[in-house]
Protein backbone atom coordinates (compact mmCIF):
# COMPACT_ATOMS: atom_id res chain seq x y z
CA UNK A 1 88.46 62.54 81.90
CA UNK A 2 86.80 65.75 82.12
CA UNK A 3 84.37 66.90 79.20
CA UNK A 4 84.76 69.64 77.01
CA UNK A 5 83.79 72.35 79.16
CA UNK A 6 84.34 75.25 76.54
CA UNK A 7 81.95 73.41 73.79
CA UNK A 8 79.67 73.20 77.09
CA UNK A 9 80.06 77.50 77.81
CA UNK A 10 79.82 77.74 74.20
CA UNK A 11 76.13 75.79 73.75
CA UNK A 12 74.92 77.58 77.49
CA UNK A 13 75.52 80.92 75.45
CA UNK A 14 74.07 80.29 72.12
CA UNK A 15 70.59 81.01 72.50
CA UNK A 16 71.04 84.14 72.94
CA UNK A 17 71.04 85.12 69.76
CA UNK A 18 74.89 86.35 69.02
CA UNK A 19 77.74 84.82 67.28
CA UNK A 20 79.43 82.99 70.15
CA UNK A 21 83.59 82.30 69.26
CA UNK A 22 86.42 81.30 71.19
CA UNK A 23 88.74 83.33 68.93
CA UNK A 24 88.29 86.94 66.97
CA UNK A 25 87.02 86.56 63.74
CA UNK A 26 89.13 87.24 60.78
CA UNK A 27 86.03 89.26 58.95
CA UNK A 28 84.89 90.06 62.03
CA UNK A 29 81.44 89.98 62.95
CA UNK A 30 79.70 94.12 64.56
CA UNK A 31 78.43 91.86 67.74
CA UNK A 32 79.78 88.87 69.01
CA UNK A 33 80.70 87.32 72.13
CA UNK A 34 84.08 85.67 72.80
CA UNK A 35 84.88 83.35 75.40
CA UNK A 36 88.01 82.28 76.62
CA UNK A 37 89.66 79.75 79.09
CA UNK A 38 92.56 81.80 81.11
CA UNK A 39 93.14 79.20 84.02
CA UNK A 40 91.79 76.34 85.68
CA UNK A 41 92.48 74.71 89.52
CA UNK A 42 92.27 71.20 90.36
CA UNK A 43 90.16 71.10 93.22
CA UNK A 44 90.35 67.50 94.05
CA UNK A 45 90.91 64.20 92.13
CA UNK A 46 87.26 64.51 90.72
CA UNK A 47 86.84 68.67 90.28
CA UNK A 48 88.68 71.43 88.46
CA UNK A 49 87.66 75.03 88.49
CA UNK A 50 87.66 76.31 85.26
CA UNK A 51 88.19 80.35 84.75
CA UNK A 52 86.65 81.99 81.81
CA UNK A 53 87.41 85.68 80.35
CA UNK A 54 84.34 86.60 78.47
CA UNK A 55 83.96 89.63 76.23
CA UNK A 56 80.63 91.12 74.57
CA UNK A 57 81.75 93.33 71.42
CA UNK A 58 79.21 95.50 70.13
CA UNK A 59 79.73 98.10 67.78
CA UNK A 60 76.98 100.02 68.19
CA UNK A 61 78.24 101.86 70.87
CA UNK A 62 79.42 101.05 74.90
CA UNK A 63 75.53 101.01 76.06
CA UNK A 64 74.86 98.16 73.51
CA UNK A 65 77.69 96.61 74.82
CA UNK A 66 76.89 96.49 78.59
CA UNK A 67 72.96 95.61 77.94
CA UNK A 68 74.89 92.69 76.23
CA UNK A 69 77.27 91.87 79.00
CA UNK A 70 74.02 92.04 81.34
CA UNK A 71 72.03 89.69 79.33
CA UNK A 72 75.49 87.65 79.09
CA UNK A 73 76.09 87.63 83.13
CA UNK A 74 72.83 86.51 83.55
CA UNK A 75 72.44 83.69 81.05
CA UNK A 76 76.13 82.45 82.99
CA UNK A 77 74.46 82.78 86.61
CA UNK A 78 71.78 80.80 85.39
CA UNK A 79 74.33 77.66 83.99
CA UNK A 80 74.26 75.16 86.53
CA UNK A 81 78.27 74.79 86.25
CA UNK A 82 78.68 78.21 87.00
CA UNK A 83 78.79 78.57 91.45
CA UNK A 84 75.98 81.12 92.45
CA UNK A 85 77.51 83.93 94.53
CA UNK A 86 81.12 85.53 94.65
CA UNK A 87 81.83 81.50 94.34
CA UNK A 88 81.35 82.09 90.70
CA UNK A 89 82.78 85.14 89.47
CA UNK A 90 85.97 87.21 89.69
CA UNK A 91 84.80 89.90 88.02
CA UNK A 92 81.72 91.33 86.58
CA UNK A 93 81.33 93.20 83.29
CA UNK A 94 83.11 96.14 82.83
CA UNK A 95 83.95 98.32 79.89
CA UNK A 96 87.40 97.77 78.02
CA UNK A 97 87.92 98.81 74.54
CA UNK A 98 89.63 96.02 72.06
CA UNK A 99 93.11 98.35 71.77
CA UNK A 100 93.45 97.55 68.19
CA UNK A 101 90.40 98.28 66.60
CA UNK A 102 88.67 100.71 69.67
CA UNK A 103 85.31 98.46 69.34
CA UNK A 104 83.40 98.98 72.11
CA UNK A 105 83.17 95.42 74.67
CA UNK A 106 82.56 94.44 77.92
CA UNK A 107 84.68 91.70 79.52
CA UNK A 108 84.02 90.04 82.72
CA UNK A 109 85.50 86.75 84.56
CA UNK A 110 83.49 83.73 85.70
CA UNK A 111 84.02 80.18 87.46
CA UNK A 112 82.65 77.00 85.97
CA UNK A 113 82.97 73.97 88.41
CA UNK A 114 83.97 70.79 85.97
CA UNK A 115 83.63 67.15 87.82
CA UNK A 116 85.50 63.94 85.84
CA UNK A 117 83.05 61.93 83.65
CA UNK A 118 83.20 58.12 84.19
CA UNK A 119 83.07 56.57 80.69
């Protein structure tokens, strides 16, 4: 059984000070960061590779939102789950603007590496 590994990408982002949510707030919040799970590989019978999508909103403007995506890619190169290298990412922060409400965000697109947890 593997552990929760979006509670785990969750926790690694928290201390950095913003709202951290796996789904957009109803009253929604003028900085947050959203992270979601779009895929995941079995590697063998004891990994997966787990793909986040995460996005840094920030209303204040798209410069607030990259220095956030920054501060967010490095916090995730720093999470020991997370490969170093082009092993862990797809994708680095760029800008994309949510097409419903035209708040500025950054998304970008990392690996975490998840091994099975004998109970």
């Amino acid at each position: 059984m593997f552990d929760d590994i979006d509670e785990a990408c969750l926790q690694w982002l928290a201390p950095l000070g913003w709202p951290v949510v796996t789904e957009v707030p109803a009253d929604r919040p003028p900085v947050f960061v959203r992270v979601m799970r779009t895929g995941n590989r079995r590697l063998s019978v004891a990994h997966r590779r787990i793909q986040f999508t995460i996005e840094c909103w920030n209303e204040a403007g798209e410069a607030a939102a990259e220095r956030m995506a920054d501060q967010v890619e490095a916090r995730l190169c720093q999470w020991p789950a997370v490969p170093s290298g082009a092993q862990g990412w797809l994708s680095g922060p760029y800008p994309q603007r949510d097409p419903d409400t035209g708040c500025p965000r950054y998304v970008m697109t990392c690996y975490a590496v998840q091994r099975v947890v004998v109970a």
